[in-house]
N, C-alpha and C. Protein backbone atom coordinates (compact mmCIF):
# COMPACT_ATOMS: atom_id res chain seq x y z
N UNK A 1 21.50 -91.85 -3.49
CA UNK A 1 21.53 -91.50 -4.91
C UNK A 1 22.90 -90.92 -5.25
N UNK A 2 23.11 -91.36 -6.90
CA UNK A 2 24.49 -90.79 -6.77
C UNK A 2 24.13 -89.94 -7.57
N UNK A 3 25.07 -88.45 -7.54
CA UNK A 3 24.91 -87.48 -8.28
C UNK A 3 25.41 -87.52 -9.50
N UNK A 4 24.79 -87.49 -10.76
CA UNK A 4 25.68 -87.85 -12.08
C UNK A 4 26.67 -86.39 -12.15
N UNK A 5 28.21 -86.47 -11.93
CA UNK A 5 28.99 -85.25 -12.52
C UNK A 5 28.40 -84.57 -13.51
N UNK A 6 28.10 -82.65 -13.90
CA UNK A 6 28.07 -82.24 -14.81
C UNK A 6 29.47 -82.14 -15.46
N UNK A 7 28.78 -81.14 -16.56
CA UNK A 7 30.22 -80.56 -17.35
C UNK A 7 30.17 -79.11 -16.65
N UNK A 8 31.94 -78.66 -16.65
CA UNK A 8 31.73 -77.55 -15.34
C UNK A 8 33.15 -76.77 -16.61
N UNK A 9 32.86 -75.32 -16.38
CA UNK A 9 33.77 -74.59 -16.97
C UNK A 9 34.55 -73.78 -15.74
N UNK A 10 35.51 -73.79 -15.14
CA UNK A 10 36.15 -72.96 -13.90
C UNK A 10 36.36 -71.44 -14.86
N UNK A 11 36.56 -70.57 -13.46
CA UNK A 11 37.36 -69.54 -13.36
C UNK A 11 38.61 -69.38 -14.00
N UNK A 12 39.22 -68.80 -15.05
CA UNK A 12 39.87 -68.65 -15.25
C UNK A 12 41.28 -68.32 -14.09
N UNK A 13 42.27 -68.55 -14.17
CA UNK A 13 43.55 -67.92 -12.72
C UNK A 13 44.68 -67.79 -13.54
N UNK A 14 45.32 -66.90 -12.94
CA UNK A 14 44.40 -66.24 -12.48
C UNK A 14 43.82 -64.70 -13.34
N UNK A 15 42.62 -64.08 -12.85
CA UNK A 15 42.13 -63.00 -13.44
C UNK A 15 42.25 -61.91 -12.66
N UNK A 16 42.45 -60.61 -13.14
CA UNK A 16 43.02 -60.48 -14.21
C UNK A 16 44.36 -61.38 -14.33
N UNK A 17 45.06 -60.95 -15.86
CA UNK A 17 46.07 -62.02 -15.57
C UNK A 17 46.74 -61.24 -16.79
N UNK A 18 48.36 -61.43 -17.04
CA UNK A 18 49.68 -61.26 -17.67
C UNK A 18 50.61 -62.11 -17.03
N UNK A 19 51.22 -62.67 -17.95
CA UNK A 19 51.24 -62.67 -19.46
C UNK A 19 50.11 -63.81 -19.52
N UNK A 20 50.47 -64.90 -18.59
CA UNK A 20 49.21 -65.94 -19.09
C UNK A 20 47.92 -66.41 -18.10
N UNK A 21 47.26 -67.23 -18.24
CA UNK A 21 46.28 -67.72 -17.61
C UNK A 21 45.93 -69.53 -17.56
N UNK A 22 45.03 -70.15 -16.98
CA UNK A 22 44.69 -71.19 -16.88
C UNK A 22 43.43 -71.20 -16.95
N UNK A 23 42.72 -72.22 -17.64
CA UNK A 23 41.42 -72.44 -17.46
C UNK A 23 41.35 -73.81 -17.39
N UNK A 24 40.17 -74.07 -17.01
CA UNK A 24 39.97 -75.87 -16.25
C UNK A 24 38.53 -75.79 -16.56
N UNK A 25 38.59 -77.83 -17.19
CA UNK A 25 36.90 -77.54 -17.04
C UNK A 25 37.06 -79.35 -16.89
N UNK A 26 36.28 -79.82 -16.68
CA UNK A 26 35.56 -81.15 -16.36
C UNK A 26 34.63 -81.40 -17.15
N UNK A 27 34.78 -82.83 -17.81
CA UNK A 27 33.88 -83.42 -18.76
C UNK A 27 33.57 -84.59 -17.85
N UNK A 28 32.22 -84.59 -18.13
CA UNK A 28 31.87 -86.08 -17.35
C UNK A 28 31.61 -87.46 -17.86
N UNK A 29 31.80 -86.98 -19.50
CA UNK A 29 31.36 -88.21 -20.49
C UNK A 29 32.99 -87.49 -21.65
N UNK A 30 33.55 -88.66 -22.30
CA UNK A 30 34.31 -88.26 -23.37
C UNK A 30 33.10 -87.67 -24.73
N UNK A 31 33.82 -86.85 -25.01
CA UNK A 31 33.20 -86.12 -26.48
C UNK A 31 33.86 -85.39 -26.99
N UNK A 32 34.02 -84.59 -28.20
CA UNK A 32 34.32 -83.41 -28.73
C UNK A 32 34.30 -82.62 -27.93
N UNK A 33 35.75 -81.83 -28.15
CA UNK A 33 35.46 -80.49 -27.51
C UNK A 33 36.37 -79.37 -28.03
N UNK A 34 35.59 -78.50 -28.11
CA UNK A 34 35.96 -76.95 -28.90
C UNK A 34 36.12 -75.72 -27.62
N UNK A 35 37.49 -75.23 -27.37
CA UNK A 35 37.82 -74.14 -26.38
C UNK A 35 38.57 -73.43 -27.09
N UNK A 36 37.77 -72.18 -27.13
CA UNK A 36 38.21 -71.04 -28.02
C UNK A 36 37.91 -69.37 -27.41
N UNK A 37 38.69 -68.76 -27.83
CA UNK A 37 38.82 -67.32 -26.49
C UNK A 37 38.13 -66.44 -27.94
N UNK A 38 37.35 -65.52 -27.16
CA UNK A 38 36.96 -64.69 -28.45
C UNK A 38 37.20 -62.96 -27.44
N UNK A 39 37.42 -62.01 -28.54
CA UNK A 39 36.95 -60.53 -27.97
C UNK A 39 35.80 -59.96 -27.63
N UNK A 40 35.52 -58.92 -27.43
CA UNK A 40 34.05 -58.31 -26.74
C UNK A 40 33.30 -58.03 -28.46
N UNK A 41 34.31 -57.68 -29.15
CA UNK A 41 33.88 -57.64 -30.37
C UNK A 41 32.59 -59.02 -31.07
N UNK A 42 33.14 -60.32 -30.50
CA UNK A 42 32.71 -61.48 -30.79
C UNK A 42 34.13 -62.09 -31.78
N UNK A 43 34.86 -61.44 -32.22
CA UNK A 43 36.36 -61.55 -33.30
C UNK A 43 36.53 -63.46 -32.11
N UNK A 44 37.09 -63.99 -32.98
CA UNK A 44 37.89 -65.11 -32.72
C UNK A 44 39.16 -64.72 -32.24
N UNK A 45 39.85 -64.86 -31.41
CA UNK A 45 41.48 -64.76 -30.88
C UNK A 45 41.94 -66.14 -31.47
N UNK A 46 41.58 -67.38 -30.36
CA UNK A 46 42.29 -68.31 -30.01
C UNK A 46 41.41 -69.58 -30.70
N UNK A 47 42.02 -70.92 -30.52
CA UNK A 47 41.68 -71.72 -30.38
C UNK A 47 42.55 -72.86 -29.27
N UNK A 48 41.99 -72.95 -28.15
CA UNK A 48 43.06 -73.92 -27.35
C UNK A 48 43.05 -75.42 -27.34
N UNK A 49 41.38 -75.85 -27.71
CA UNK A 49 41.47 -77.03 -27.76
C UNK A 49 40.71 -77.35 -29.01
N UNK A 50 40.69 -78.22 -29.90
CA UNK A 50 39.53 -79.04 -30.82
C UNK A 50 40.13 -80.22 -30.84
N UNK A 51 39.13 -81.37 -30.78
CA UNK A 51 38.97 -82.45 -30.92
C UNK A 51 38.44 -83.11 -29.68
N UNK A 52 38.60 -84.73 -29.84
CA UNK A 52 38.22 -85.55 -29.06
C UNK A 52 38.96 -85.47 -27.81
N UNK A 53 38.07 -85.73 -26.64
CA UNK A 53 38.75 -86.06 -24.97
C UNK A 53 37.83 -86.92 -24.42
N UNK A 54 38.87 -87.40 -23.30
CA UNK A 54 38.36 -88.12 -22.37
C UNK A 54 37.65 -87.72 -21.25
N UNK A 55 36.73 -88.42 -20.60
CA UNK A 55 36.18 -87.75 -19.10
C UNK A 55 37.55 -87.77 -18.49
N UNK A 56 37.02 -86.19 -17.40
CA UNK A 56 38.03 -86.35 -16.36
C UNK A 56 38.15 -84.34 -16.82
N UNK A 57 39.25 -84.20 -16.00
CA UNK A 57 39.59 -82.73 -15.43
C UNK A 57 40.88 -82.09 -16.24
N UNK A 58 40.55 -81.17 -17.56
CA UNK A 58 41.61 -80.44 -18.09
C UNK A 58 42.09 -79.07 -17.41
N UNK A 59 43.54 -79.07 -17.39
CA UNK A 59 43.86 -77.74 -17.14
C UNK A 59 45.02 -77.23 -18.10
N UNK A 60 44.33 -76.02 -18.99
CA UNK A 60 44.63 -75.52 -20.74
C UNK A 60 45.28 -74.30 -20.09
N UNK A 61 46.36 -73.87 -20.49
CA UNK A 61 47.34 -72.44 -20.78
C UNK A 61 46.67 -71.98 -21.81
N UNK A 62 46.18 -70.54 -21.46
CA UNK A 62 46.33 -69.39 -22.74
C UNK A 62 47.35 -68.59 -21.97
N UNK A 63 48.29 -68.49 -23.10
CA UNK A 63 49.36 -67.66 -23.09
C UNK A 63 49.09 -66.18 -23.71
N UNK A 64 48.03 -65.74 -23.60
CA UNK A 64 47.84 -64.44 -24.07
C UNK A 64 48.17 -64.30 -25.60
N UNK A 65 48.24 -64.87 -26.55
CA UNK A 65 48.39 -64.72 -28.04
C UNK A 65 47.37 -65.19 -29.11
N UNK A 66 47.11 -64.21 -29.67
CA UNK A 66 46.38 -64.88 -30.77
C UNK A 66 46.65 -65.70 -31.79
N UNK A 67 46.00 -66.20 -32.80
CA UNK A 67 45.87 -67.07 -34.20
C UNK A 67 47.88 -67.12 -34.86
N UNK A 68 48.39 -66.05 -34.93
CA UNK A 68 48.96 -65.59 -35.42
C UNK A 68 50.64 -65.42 -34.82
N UNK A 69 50.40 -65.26 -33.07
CA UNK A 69 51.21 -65.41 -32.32
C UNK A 69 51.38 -63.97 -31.74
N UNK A 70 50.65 -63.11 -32.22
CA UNK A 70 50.40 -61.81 -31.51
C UNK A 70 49.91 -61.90 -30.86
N UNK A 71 50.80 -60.78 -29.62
CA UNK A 71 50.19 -60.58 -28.02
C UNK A 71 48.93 -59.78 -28.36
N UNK A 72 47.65 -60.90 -27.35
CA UNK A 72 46.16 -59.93 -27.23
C UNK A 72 46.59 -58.54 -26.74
N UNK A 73 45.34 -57.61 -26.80
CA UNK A 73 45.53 -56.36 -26.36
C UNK A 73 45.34 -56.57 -24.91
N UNK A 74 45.26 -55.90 -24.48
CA UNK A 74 44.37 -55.23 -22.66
C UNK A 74 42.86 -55.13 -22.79
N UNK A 75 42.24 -55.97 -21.93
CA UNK A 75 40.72 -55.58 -22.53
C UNK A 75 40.34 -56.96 -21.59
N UNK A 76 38.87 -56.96 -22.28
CA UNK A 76 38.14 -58.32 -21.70
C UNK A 76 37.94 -59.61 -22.57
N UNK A 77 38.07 -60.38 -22.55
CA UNK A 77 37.69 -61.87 -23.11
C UNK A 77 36.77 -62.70 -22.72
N UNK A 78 36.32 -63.60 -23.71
CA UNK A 78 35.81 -64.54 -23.24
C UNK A 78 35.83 -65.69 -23.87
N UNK A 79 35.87 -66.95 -23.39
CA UNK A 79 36.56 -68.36 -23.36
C UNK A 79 35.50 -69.28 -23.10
N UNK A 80 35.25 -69.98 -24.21
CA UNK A 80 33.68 -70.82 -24.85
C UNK A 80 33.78 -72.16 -24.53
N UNK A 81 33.60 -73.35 -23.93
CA UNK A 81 33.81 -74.35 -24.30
C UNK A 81 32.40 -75.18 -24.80
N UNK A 82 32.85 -75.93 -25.88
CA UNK A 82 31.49 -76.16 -26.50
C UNK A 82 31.97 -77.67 -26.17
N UNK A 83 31.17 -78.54 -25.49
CA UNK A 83 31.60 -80.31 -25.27
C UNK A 83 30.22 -81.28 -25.38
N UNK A 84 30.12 -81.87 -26.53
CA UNK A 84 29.34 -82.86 -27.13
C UNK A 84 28.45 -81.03 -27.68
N UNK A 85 26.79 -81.22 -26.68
CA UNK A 85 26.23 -80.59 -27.38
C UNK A 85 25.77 -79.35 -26.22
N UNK A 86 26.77 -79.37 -25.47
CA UNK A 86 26.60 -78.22 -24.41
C UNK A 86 27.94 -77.37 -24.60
N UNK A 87 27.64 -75.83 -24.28
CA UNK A 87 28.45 -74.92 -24.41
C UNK A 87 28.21 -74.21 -22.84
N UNK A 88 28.95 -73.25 -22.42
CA UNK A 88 29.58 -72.66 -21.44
C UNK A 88 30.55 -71.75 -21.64
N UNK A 89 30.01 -70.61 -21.21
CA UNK A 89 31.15 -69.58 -21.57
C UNK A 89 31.59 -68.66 -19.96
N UNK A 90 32.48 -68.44 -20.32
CA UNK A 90 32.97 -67.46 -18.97
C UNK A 90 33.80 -66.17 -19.79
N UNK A 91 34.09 -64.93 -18.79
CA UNK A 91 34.72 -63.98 -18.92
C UNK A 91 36.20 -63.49 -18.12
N UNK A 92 36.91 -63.06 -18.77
CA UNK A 92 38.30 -62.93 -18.21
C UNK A 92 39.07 -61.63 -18.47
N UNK A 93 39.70 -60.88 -18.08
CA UNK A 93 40.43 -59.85 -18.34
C UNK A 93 42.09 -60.40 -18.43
N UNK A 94 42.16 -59.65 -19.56
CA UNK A 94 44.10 -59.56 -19.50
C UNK A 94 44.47 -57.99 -19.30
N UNK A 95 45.24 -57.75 -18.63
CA UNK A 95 46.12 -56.41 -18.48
C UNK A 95 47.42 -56.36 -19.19
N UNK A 96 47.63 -55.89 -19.78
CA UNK A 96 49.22 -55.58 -20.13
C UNK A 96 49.51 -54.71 -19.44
């Protein structure tokens, strides 16, 4: 039997992390996809990815800045990816 690939959200690297970070995730079917970093607050920071992709293995830079181009604070995050009609979230720290 073959195993059908899921959709997989990695570890952020590295964590903690300054100035920037990497995140990786694997789609196993092309679809929409929305990767967006939010605060503990729930506040929106980022948006790294929207739109359409292909299957296969992304690896996205957050450079630590928000909407605006302001450096995030020090604190915790977390980084959503929403692809077709599944979401996945993970948690990450930045230090300044």
């Amino acid at each position: 039997a073959v195993e059908t690939p899921e959709l997989s959200l990695g570890q952020n690297y590295p964590n903690p992390f300054n100035p920037s970070t990497t995140i990786s995730f694997f789609l196993p079917a092309g679809c929409d996809v929305l990767l967006e970093i939010f605060d503990v607050s729930g506040k929106r920071v980022a948006v790294l990815e929207d739109g359409p992709k292909k299957a296969g293995r992304y690896d996205i830079e957050w450079n630590g800045q928000g909407a605006g181009g302001a450096p995030a604070s020090s604190g915790i995050y977390f980084y959503r990816l929403k692809a077709g009609k599944e979401t996945v979230s993970r948690k990450m720290v930045l230090l300044r």
